[in-house]
Protein backbone atom coordinates (compact mmCIF):
# COMPACT_ATOMS: atom_id res chain seq x y z
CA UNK A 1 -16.61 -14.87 -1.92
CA UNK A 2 -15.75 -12.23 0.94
CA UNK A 3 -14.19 -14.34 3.00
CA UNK A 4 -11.90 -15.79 -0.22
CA UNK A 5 -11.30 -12.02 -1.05
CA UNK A 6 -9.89 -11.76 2.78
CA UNK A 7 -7.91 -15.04 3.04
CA UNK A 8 -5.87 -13.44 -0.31
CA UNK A 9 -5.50 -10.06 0.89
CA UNK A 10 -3.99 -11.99 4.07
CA UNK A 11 -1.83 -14.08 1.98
CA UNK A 12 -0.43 -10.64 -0.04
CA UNK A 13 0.12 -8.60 3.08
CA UNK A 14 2.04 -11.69 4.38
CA UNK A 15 4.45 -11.83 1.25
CA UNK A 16 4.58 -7.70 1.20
CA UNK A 17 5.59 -7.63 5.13
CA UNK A 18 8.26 -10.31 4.97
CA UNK A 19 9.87 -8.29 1.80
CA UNK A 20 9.79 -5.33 4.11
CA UNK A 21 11.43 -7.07 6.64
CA UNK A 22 14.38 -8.03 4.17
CA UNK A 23 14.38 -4.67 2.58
CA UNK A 24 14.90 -2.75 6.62
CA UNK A 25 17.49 -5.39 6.73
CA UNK A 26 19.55 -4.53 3.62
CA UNK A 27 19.55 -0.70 4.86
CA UNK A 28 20.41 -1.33 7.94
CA UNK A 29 23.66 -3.90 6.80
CA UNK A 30 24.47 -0.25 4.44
CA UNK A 31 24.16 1.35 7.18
CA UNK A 32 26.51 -0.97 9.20
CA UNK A 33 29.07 -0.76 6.86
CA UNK A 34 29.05 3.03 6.49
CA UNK A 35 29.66 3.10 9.52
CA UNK A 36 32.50 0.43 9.80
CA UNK A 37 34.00 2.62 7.07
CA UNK A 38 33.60 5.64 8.35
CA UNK A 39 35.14 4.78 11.97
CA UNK A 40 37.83 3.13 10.11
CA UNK A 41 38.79 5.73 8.24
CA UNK A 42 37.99 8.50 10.70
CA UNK A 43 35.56 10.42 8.35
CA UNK A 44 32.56 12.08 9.66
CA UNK A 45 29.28 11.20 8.15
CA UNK A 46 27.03 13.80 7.21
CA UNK A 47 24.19 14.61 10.45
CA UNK A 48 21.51 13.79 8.02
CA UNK A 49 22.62 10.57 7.81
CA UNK A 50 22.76 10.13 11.58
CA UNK A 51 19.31 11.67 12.00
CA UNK A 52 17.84 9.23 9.51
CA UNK A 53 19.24 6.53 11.02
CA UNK A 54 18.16 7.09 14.43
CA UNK A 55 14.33 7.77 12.64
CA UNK A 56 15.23 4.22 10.96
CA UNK A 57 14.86 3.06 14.32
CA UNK A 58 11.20 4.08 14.93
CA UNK A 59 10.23 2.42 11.64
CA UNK A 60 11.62 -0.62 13.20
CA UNK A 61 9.65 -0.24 16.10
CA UNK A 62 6.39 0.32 14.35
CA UNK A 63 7.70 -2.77 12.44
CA UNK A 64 7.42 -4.79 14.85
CA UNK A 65 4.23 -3.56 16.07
CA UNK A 66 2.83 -3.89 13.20
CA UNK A 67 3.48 -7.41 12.47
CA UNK A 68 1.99 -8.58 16.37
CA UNK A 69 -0.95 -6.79 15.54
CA UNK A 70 -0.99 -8.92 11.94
CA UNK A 71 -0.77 -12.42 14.09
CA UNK A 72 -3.69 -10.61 16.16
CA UNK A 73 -5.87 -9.79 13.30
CA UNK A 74 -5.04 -13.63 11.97
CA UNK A 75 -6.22 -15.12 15.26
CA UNK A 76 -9.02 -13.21 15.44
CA UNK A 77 -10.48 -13.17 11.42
CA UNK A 78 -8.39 -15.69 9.56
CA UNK A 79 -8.26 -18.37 11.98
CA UNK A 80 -12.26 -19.17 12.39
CA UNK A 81 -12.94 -19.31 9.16
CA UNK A 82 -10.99 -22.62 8.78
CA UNK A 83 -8.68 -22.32 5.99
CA UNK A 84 -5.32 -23.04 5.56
CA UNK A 85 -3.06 -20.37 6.10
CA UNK A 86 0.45 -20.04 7.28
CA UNK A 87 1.58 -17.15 9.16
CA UNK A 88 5.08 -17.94 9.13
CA UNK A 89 6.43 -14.99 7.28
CA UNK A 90 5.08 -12.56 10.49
CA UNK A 91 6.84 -14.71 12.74
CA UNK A 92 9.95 -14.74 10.74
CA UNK A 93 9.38 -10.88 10.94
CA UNK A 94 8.62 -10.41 14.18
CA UNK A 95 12.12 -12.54 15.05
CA UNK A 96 14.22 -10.36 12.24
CA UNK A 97 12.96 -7.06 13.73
CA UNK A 98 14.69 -7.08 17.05
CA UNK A 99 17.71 -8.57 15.84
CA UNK A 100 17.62 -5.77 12.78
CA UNK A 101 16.89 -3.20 15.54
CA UNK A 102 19.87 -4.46 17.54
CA UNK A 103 22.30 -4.14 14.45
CA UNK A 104 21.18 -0.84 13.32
CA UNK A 105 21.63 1.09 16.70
CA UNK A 106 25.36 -0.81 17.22
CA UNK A 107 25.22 0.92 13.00
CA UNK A 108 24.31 4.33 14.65
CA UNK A 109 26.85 4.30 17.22
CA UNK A 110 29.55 3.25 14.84
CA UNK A 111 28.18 6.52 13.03
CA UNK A 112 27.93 8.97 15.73
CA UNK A 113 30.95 8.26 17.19
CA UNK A 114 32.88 8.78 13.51
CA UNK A 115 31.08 12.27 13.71
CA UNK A 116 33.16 12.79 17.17
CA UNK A 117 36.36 11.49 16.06
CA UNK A 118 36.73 13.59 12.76
């Protein structure tokens, strides 16, 4: 009955982290296109914005972190006790992460540099 119990909780967190992933990467394409828009337009975005997108980046990080230590934690408890379960979604995740980090600090430059030109 525990181990059941565990094996589901695995199988939620799974589901919950890849929606994560997908909801980092819809704020980071906003973020993206703010600041398309706002270098296009020469408008300065607000320094808020540029502060919480640079802290953005840190929540990426511990993202990513996060989702090796889930594929440890798997290996470790999951794996021996024998069932079947995929860990697909953390891999998916741990793939997006880099790639979201990548396109949300090309989205901060875009934004700092819109903050210079205005």
């Amino acid at each position: 009955m525990n181990e059941e119990r565990l094996i589901q909780s695995f199988k939620k967190g799974e589901l919950l982290y890849l929606r994560l992933t997908y909801i980092m990467i819809t704020i980071t394409v906003i973020l993206f296109a703010v600041g398309l828009y706002a270098v296009k337009m020469i408008v300065a975005v607000p320094a808020a914005i540029i502060e919480a997108s640079a802290m953005f980046l840190y929540v990426n990080l511990a993202h990513f972190i996060y989702g090796i230590g889930r594929i440890i934690y798997y290996v470790s408890k999951i794996r021996p006790l024998g069932e079947k379960v995929s860990i697909k979604r953390s891999f998916i995740s741990i793939i997006l992460s880099p790639v979201n980090a990548l396109i949300l600090y090309i989205a901060l430059i875009f934004i700092a540099l819109s903050s210079c030109a205005a």
